[in-house]
Structure formats: C-alpha cells, structure tokens
Protein backbone atom coordinates (compact mmCIF):
# COMPACT_ATOMS: atom_id res chain seq x y z
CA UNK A 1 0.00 0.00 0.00
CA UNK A 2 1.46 3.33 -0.83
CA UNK A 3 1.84 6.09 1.79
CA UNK A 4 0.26 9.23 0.53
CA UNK A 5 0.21 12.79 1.95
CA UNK A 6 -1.88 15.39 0.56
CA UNK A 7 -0.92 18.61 0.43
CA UNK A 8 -3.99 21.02 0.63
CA UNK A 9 -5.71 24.47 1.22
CA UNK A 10 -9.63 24.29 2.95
CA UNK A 11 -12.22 25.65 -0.45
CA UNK A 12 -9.57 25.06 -2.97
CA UNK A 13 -9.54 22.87 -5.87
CA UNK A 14 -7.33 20.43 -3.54
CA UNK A 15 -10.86 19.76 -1.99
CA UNK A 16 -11.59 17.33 -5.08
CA UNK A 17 -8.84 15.71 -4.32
CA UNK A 18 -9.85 15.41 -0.50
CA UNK A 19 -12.99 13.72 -1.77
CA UNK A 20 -11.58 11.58 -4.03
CA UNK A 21 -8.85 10.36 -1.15
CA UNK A 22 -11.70 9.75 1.04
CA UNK A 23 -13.97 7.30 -1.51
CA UNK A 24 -11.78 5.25 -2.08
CA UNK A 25 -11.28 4.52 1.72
CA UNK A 26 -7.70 4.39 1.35
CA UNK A 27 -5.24 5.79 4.62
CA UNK A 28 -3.79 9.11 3.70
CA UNK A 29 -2.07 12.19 5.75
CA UNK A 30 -3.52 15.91 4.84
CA UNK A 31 -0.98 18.65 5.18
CA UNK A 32 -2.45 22.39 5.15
CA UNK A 33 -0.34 24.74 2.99
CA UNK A 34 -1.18 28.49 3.90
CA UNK A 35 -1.12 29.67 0.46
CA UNK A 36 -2.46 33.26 2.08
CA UNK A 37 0.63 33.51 4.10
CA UNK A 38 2.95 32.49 0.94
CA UNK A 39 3.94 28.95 2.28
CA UNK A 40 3.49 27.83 -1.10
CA UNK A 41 6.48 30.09 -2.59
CA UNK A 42 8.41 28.70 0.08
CA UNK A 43 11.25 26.55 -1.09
CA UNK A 44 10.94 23.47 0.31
CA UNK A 45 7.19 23.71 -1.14
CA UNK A 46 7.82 24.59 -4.33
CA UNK A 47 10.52 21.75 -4.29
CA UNK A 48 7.64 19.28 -4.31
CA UNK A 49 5.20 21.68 -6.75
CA UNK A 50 7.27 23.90 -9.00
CA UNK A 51 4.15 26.02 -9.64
CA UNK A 52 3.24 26.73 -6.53
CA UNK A 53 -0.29 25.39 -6.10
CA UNK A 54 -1.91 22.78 -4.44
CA UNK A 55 -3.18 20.22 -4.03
CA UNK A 56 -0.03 18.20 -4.21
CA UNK A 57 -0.30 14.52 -3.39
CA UNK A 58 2.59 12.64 -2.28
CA UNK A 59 3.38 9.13 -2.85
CA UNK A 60 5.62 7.54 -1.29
CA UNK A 61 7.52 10.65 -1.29
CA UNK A 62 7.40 11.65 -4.81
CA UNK A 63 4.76 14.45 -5.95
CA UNK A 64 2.03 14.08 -8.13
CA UNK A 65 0.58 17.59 -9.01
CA UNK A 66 -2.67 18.83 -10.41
CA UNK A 67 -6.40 17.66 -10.17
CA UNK A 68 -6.85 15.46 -13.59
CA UNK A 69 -3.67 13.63 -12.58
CA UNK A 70 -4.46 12.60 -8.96
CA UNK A 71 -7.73 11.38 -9.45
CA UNK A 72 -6.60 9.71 -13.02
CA UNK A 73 -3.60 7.89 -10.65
CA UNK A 74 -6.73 7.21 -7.84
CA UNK A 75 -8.89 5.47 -10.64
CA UNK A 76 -6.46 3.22 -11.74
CA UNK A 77 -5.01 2.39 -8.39
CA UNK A 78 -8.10 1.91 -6.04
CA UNK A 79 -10.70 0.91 -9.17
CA UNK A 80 -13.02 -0.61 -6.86
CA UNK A 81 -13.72 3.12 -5.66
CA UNK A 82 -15.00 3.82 -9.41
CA UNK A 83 -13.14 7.76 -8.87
CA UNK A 84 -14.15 8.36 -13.22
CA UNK A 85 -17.24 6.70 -14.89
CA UNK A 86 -14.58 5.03 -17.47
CA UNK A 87 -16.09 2.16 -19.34
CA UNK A 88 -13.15 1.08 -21.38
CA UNK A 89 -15.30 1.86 -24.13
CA UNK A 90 -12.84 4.46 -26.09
CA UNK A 91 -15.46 6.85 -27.69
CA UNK A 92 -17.16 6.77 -23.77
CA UNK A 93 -14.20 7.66 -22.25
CA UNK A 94 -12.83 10.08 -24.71
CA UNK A 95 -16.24 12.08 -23.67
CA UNK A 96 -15.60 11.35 -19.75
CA UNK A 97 -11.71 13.02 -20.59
CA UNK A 98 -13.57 16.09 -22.60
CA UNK A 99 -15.96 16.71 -19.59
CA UNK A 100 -12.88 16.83 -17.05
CA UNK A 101 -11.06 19.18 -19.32
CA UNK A 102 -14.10 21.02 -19.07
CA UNK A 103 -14.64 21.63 -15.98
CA UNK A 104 -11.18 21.77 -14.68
CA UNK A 105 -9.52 24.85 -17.78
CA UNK A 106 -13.45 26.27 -18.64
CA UNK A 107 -15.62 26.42 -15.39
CA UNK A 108 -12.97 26.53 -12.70
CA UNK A 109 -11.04 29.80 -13.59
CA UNK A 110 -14.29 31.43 -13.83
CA UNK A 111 -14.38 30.77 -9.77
CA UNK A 112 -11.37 32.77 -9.43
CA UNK A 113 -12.44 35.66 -11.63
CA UNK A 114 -15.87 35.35 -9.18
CA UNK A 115 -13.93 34.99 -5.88
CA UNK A 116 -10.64 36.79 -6.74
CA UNK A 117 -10.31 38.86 -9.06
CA UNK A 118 -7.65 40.66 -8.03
CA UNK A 119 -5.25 37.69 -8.89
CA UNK A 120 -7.20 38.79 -12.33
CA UNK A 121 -6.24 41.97 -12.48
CA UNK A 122 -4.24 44.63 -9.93
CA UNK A 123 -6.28 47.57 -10.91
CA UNK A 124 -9.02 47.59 -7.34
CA UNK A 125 -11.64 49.54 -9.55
CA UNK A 126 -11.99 46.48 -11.90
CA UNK A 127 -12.28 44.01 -9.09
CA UNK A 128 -15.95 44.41 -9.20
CA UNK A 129 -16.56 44.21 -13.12
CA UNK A 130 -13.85 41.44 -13.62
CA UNK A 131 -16.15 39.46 -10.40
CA UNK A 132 -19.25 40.00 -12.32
CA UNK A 133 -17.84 39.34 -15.65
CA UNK A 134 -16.88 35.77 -14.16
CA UNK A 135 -20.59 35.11 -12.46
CA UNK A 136 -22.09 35.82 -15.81
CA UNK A 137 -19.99 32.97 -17.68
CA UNK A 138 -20.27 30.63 -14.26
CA UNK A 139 -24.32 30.91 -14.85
CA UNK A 140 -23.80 30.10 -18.54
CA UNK A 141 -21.89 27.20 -17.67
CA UNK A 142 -24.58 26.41 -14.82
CA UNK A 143 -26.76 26.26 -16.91
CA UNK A 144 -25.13 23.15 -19.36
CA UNK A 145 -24.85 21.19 -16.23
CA UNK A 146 -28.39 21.58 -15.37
CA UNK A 147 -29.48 20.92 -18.92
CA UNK A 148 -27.31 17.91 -18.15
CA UNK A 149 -28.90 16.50 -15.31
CA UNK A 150 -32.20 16.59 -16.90
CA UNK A 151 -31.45 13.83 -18.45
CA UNK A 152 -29.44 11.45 -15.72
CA UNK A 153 -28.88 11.48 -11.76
CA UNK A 154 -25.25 12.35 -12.34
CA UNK A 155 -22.81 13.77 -14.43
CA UNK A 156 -21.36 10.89 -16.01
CA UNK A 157 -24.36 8.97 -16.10
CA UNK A 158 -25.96 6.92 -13.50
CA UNK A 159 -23.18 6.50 -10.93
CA UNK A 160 -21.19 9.52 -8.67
CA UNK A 161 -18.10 10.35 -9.90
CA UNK A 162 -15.26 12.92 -10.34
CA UNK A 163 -17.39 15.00 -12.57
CA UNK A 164 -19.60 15.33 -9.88
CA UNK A 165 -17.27 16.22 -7.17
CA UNK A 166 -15.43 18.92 -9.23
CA UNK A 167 -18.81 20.80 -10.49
CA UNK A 168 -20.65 20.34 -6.84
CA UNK A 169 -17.18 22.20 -5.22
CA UNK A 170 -17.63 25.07 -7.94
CA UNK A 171 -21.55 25.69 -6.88
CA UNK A 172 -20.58 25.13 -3.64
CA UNK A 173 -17.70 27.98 -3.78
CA UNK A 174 -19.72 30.25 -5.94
CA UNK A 175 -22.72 30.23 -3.74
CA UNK A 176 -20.01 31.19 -1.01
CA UNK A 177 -18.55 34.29 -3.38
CA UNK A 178 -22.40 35.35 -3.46
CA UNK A 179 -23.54 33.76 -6.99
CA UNK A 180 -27.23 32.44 -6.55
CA UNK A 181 -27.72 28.91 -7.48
CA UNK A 182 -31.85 29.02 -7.08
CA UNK A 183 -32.03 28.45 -11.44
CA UNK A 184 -30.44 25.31 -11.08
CA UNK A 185 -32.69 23.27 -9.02
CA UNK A 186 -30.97 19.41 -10.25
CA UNK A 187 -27.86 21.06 -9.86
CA UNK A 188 -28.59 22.02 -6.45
CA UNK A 189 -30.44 18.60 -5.38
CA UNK A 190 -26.97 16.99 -6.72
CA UNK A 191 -24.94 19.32 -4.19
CA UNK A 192 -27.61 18.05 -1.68
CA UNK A 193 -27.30 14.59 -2.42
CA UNK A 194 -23.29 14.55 -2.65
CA UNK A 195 -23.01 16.36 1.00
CA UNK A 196 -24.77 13.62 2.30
CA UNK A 197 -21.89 11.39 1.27
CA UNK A 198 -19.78 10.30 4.07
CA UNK A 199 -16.23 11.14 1.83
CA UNK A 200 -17.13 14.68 1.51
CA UNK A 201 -18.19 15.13 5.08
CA UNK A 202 -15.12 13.48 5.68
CA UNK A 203 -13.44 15.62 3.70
CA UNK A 204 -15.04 19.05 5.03
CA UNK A 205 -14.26 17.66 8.28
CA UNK A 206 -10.50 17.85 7.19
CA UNK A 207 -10.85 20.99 5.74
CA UNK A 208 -12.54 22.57 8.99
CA UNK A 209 -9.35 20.53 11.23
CA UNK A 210 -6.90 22.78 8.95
CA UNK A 211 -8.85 25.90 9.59
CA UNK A 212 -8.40 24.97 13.14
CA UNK A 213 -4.66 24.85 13.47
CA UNK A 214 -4.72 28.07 11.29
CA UNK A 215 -7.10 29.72 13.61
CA UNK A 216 -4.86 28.22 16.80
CA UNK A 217 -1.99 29.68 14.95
CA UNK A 218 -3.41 33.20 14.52
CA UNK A 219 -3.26 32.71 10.61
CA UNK A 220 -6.87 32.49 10.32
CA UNK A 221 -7.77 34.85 7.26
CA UNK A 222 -10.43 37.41 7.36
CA UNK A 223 -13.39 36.41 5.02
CA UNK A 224 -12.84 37.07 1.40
CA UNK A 225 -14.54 40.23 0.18
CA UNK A 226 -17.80 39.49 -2.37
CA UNK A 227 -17.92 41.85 -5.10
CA UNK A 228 -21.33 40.36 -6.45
C-alpha cells in the first residue's frame, strides 16, 4: 500500500482531491499549505510543486501535481472506488476526458475571476466588473450542467463520480462568493445529495481541522470580500 500525503488548502480545488482520497477509503495524511501567508512560494514547497499550487499529493515521497492527474492515478489504483465513470469503451471515455477538461480549464477559472479577481487583475476599480464578468460565464456554464442533469442522476451517467465532485465544489464555492444557485434546481439537489456522502463530510471535516490549526496559529484569514 502506498503512503500518501496530501498537500492542501480548505475551499480550494485540492478539496476534489480530499474527496476523491476519502472514496476510495484508502489511509492518507492531509498537510495544510497556507497559500495566504505564501507557504506555497516557500522553497521546500515549491521543491515538491514547482508552480506553486496545491493540491499536491505525495506518494511515497514523490509528488504528483494537479487535479486530472491525482484522481486519473486514484482510478487506476483503487478501481473498486470507481473515482471516473470510465467504461473502457474508447469513444465513452474520450467524452468522460472532454468533460474533465471542461470543468477543470473552462468552469474553474471562472471561480477565481468570481472569488478573486484581483489575482485577475491589480487595478481595485476592476475588481468588481472582472467578479461580475466571471458570475455571468459561471451561470452560462450552470446552466449546461443543469441541462445535463435533466437527463441522468449524475454527471457521467448513473453513478457519482469525479465529474460530480469537481462541479458540486464550484456551486458550492460560488454560492459562497455570493452567486445564486436558485435556477439550477438538479444542480442544487446533486450538491444536496453529494453532502450527504460520508467522503465529503469526511473531507469538510478535514478541511474545517486545517482551519483549526490556522485559527490556533493566529493565521486564520479574514473572510474574502464578495464583489457580487
């Protein structure tokens, strides 16, 4: 069995990987990197992630970095945990692959215009119009998931997967940056539904342990500003 470390920040994209960790039942350590206090510029960070981000997950002390990647590496390793609705039917899982790419270089960065845009831009009096420029295309993109789920329980199909964990975090963290999910009602029953799985409460539960020892530490960050 490997020994795996995850390397994390609490409302992040490293919470996918949180959830992911936690499905497939597996033991694993979760380190919190303060990414508001710059711990991942430090060197001995960026020694294991180059660019800086998280989540990293270590495996038996080498680094695995981005999303796609760790939860391609869970699939295959803990299949029993079903992490991507793969098939092994090639034009099936060339659409699973398009969806992930999807969600992870389309919908994502629109959470950071959304939640902060000044990593968009430096200028403070375009904060506002680069936030609400970035809810605008979120409720576009909304709006194909809940088309989506008109059709099937989940994402990829019948069964919970990846797909669902990723988009679930983004309405999730949207809803937290102010952006109103109440035209999506399957999208919102799927948020509903997947909280009620013991991984992500396991996972939040993490997440709310690291904002502990941040808030022990005195690093605890002042809430982020909403701009819509």
């Amino acid at each position: 069995m490997a020994e795996l470390t995850l390397y994390f920040f609490p409302g992040t994209c490293s919470r996918v990987s949180l959830i992911a960790l936690s499905e497939t039942g597996v033991k694993f350590d979760a380190k919190i990197v303060n990414i508001l206090k710059g711990e991942n510029a430090s060197p001995e960070y960026r020694a294991l992630n180059p660019a800086g981000k998280v989540p990293t997950l270590l495996i038996d002390g080498h680094p695995l970095t981005e999303t796609l990647a760790i939860l391609h590496y869970l699939h295959d390793h803990y299949p029993a945990a079903k992490i991507l609705p793969y098939n092994g039917d090639r034009k099936h899982d060339t659409h699973v692959l398009s969806d992930l790419a999807w969600l992870n270089s389309t919908v994502q960065p629109l959470l950071t215009r959304l939640r902060v845009p000044m990593a968009i831009t430096r200028m403070p009096e375009a904060f506002r119009d680069v936030a609400l420029g970035g809810a605008e295309a979120m409720r576009e993109q909304f709006g194909v998931i809940e088309r989506r789920l008109e059709h099937q329980p989940y994402l990829g199909g019948d069964e919970y997967s990846a797909l669902d964990m990723i988009a679930t975090w983004l309405l999730d963290e949207s809803g937290n940056a102010g952006l109103s999910a109440e035209a999506y009602p399957r999208f919102r029953d799927l948020l509903g539904r997947v909280m009620a799985r013991p991984a992500l409460q396991a996972a939040l539960g993490i997440e709310g342990a690291g904002m502990g020892s941040l808030a022990a530490a005195g690093q605890l960050p002042p809430p982020p500003p909403k701009f819509i």
